[in-house]
C-alpha atoms as a PDB file:
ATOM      1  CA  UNK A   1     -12.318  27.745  -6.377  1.00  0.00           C
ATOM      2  CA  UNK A   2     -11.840  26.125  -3.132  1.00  0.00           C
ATOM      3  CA  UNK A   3      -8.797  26.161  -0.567  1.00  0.00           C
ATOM      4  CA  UNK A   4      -8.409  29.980  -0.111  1.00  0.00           C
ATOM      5  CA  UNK A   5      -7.664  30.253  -3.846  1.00  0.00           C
ATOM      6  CA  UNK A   6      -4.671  27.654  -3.561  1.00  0.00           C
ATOM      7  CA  UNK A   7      -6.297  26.000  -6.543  1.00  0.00           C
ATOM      8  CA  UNK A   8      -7.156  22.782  -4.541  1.00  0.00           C
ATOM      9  CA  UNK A   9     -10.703  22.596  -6.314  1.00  0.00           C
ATOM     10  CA  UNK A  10     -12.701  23.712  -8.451  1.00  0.00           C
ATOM     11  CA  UNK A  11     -17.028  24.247  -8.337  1.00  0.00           C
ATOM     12  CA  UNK A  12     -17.822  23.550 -12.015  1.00  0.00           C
ATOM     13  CA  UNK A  13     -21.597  23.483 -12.931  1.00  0.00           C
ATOM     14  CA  UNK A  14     -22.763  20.820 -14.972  1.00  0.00           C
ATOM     15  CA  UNK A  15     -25.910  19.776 -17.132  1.00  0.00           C
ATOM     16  CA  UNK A  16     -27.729  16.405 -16.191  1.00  0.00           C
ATOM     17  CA  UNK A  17     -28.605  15.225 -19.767  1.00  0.00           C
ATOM     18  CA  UNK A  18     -32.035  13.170 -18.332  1.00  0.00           C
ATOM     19  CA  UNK A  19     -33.279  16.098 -16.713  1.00  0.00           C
ATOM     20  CA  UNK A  20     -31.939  18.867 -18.423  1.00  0.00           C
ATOM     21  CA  UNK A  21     -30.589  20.571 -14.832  1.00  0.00           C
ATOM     22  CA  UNK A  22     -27.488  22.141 -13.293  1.00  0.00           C
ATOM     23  CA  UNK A  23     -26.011  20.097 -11.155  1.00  0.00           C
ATOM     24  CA  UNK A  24     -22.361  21.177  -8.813  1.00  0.00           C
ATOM     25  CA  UNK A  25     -19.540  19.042  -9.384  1.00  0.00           C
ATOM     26  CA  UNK A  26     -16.050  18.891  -7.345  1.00  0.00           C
ATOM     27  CA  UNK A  27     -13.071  18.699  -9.482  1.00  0.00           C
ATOM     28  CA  UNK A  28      -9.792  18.082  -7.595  1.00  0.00           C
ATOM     29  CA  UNK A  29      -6.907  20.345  -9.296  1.00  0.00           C
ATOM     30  CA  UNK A  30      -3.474  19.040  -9.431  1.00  0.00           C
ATOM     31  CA  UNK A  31      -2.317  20.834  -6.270  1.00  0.00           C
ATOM     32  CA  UNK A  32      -5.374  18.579  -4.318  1.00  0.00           C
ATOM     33  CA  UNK A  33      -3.881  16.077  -5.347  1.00  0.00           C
ATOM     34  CA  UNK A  34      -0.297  16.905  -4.121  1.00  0.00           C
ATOM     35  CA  UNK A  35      -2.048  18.136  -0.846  1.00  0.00           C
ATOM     36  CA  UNK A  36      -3.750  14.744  -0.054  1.00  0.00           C
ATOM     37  CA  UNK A  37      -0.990  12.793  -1.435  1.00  0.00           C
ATOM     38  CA  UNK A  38       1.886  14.753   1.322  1.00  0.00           C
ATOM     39  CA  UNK A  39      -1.084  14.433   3.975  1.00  0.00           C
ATOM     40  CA  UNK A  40      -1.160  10.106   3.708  1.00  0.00           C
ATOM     41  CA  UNK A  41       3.093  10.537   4.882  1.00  0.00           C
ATOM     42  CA  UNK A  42       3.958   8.271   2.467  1.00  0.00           C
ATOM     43  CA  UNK A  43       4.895  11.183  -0.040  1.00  0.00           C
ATOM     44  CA  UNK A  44       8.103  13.695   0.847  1.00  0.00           C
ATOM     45  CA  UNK A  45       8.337  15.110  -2.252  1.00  0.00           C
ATOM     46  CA  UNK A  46       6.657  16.106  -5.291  1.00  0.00           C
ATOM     47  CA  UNK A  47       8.322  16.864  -8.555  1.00  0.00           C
ATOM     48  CA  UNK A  48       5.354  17.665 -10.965  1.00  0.00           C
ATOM     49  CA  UNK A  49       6.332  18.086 -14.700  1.00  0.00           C
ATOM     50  CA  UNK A  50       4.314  18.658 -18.726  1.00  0.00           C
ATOM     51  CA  UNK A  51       3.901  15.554 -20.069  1.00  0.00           C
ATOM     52  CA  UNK A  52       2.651  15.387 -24.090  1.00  0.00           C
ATOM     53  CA  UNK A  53       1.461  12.934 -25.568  1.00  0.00           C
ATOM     54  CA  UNK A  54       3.655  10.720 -27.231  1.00  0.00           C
ATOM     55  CA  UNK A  55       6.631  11.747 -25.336  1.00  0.00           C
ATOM     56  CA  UNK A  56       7.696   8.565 -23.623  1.00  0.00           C
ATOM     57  CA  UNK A  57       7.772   9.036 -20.075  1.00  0.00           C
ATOM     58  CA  UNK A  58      10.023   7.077 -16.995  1.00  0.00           C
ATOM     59  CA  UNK A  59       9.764   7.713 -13.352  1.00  0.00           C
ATOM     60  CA  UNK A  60      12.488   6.071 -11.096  1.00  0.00           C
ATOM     61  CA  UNK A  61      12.015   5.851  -7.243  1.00  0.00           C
ATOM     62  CA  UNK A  62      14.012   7.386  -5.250  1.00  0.00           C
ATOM     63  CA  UNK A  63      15.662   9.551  -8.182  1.00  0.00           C
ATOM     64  CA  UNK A  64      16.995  12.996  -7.949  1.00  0.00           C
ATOM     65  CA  UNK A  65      14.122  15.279 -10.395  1.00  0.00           C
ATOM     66  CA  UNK A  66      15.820  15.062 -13.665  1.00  0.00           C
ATOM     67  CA  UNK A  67      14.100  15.115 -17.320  1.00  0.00           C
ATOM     68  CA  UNK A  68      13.550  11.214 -18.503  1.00  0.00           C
ATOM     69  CA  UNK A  69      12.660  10.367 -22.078  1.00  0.00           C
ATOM     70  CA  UNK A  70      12.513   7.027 -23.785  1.00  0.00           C
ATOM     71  CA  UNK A  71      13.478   6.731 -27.410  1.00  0.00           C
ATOM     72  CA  UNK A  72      10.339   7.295 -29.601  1.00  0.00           C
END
């Protein structure tokens, strides 16, 4: 893990198929993600939220964080 343990990202070793080797790949966890998007200044505020699948989702600008759900 990366980022003093904040959970930024990830090391994850994985196998190159072709040559049958390890090979390090950077995964970006969610809080990277919130990190770089609050570093560009166009983000003030983050609300993240658990999603399934299925569950009809709605995200309005400028909203206060509530719970949206479209009708299945």
């Amino acid at each position: 893990m990366l980022g003093n343990k904040l959970g930024h990202a990830y090391l994850a070793p994985r196998r190159e198929k072709k040559t049958n080797t390890l090979k390090c790949q950077l995964l970006i966890g969610y809080r990277g993600f919130i990190a770089l998007a609050h570093r560009t200044g166009y983000v003030s505020s983050i609300y993240p939220a658990i999603v399934h699948q299925g569950a009809g989702q709605r995200c309005i600008a400028n909203a206060t964080p509530t719970h949206l759900s479209a009708p299945p």
